[in-house]
Protein backbone atom coordinates (compact mmCIF):
# COMPACT_ATOMS: atom_id res chain seq x y z
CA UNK A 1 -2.57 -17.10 15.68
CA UNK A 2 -6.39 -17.09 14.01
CA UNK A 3 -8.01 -19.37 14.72
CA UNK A 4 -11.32 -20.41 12.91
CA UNK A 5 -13.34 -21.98 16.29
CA UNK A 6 -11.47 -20.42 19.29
CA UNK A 7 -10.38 -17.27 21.08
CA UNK A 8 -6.96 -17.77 23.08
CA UNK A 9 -9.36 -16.32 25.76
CA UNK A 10 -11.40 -19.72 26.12
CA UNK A 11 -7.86 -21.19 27.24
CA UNK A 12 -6.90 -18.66 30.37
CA UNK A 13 -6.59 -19.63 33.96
CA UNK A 14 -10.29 -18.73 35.56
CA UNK A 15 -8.21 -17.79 38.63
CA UNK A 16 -5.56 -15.52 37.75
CA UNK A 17 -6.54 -15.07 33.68
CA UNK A 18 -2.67 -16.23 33.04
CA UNK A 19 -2.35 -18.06 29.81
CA UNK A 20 0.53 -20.36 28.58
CA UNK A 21 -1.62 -22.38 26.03
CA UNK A 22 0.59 -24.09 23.08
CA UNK A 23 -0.49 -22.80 19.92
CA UNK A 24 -0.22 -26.31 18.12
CA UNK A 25 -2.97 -28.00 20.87
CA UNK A 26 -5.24 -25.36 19.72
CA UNK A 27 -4.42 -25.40 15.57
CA UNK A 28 -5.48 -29.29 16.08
CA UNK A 29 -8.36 -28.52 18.25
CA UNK A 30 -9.59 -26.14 15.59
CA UNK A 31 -9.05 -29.08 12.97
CA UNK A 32 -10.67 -31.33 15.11
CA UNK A 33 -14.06 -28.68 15.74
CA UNK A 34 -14.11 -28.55 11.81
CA UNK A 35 -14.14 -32.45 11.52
CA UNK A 36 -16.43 -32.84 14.51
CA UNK A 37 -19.05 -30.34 13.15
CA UNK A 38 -20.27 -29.61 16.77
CA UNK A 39 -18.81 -26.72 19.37
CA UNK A 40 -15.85 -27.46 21.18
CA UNK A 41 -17.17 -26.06 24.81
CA UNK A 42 -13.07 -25.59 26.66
CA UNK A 43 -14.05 -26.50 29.86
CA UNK A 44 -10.32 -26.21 31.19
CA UNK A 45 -7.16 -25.17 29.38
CA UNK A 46 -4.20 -23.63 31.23
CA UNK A 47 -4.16 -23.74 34.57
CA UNK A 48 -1.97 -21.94 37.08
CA UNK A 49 -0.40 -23.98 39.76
CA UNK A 50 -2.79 -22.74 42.57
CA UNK A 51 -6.00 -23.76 40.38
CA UNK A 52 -4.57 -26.81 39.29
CA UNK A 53 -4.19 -27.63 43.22
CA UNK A 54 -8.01 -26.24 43.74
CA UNK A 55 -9.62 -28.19 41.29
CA UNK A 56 -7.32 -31.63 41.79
CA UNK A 57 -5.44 -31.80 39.05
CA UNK A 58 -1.83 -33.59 38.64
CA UNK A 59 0.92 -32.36 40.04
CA UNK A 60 2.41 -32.97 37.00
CA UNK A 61 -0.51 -31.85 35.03
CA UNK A 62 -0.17 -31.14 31.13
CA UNK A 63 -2.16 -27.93 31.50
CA UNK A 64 0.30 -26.57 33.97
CA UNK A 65 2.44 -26.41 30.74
CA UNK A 66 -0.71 -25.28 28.70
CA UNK A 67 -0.66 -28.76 26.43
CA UNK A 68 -4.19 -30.25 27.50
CA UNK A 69 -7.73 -29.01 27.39
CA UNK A 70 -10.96 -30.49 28.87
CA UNK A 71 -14.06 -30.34 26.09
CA UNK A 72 -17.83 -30.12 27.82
CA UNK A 73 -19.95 -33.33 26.87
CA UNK A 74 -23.34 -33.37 26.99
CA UNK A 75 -24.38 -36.80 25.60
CA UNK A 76 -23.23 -39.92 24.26
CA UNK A 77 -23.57 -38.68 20.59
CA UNK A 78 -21.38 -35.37 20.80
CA UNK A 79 -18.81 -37.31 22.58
CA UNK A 80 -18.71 -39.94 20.06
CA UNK A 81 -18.36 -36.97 17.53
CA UNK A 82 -15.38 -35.17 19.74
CA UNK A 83 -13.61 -38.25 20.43
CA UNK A 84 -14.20 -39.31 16.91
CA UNK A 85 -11.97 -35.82 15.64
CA UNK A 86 -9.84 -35.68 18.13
CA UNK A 87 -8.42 -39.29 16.88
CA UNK A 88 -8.72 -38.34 13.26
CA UNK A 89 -6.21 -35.30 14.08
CA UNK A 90 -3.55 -37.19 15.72
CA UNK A 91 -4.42 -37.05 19.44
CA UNK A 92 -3.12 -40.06 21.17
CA UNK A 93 -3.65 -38.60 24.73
CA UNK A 94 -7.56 -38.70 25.79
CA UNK A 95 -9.12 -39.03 29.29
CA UNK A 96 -13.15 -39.50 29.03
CA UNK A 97 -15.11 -38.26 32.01
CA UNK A 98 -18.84 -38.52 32.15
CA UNK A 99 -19.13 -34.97 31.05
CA UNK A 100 -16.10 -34.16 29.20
CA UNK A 101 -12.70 -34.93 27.38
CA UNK A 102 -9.58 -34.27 28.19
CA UNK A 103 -7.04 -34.54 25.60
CA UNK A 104 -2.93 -33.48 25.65
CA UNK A 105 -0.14 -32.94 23.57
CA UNK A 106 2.18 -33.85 26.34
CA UNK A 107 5.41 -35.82 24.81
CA UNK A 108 6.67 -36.52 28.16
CA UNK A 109 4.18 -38.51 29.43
CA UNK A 110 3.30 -42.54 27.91
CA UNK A 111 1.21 -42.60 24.98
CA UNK A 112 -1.27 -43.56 23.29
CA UNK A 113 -3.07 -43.88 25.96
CA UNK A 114 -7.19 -43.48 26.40
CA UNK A 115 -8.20 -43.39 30.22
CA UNK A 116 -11.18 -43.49 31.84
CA UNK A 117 -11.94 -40.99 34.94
């Protein structure tokens, strides 16, 4: 799938490279970037079980099914612009961490929901 922002790279497991990211969280991340007009930095996309476990995620984490992704933040005014897009395309599943955003496409879990970490 091209993509105008991202490489399905950005989305792989850092340990084992494995990657199960849904094509439709990335077509509205890349509609999201375009709205946003600032870089989407993918801080975390799919995760394997193990480094899901390392890094404390969920057990039942949406990136163990490749549906979420964490976006870097850097200040108050790119995350206003981030959270701002995400909204705009539909996203009704965001966490906001001091430095970044996670956001899911998870249908099995409540929504909309907007959490805090």
């Amino acid at each position: 799938m091209p993509w105008k922002y991202f490489k399905k790279d950005e989305f792989k497991c850092p340990c084992c490279g494995q990657n199960k990211i849904n094509d439709f969280l990335v077509e509205k991340l890349d509609i999201a970037r375009d709205i946003a007009g600032v870089p989407f930095i993918i801080s975390s996309g799919y995760r394997c079980p193990k480094h899901n476990a390392e890094v404390g995620g969920k057990k039942n984490s949406a990136h163990l099914k490749g549906l979420a992704a964490d976006i870097y933040v850097e200040d108050d005014e790119t995350r206003w612009k981030i959270l701002d897009a995400l909204l705009k395309v539909g996203f009704n599943r965001i966490g906001i961490a001091k430095d970044f955003i996670h956001c899911d496409i998870d249908e099995t879990k409540p929504n909309p929901r907007i959490w805090l970490y």
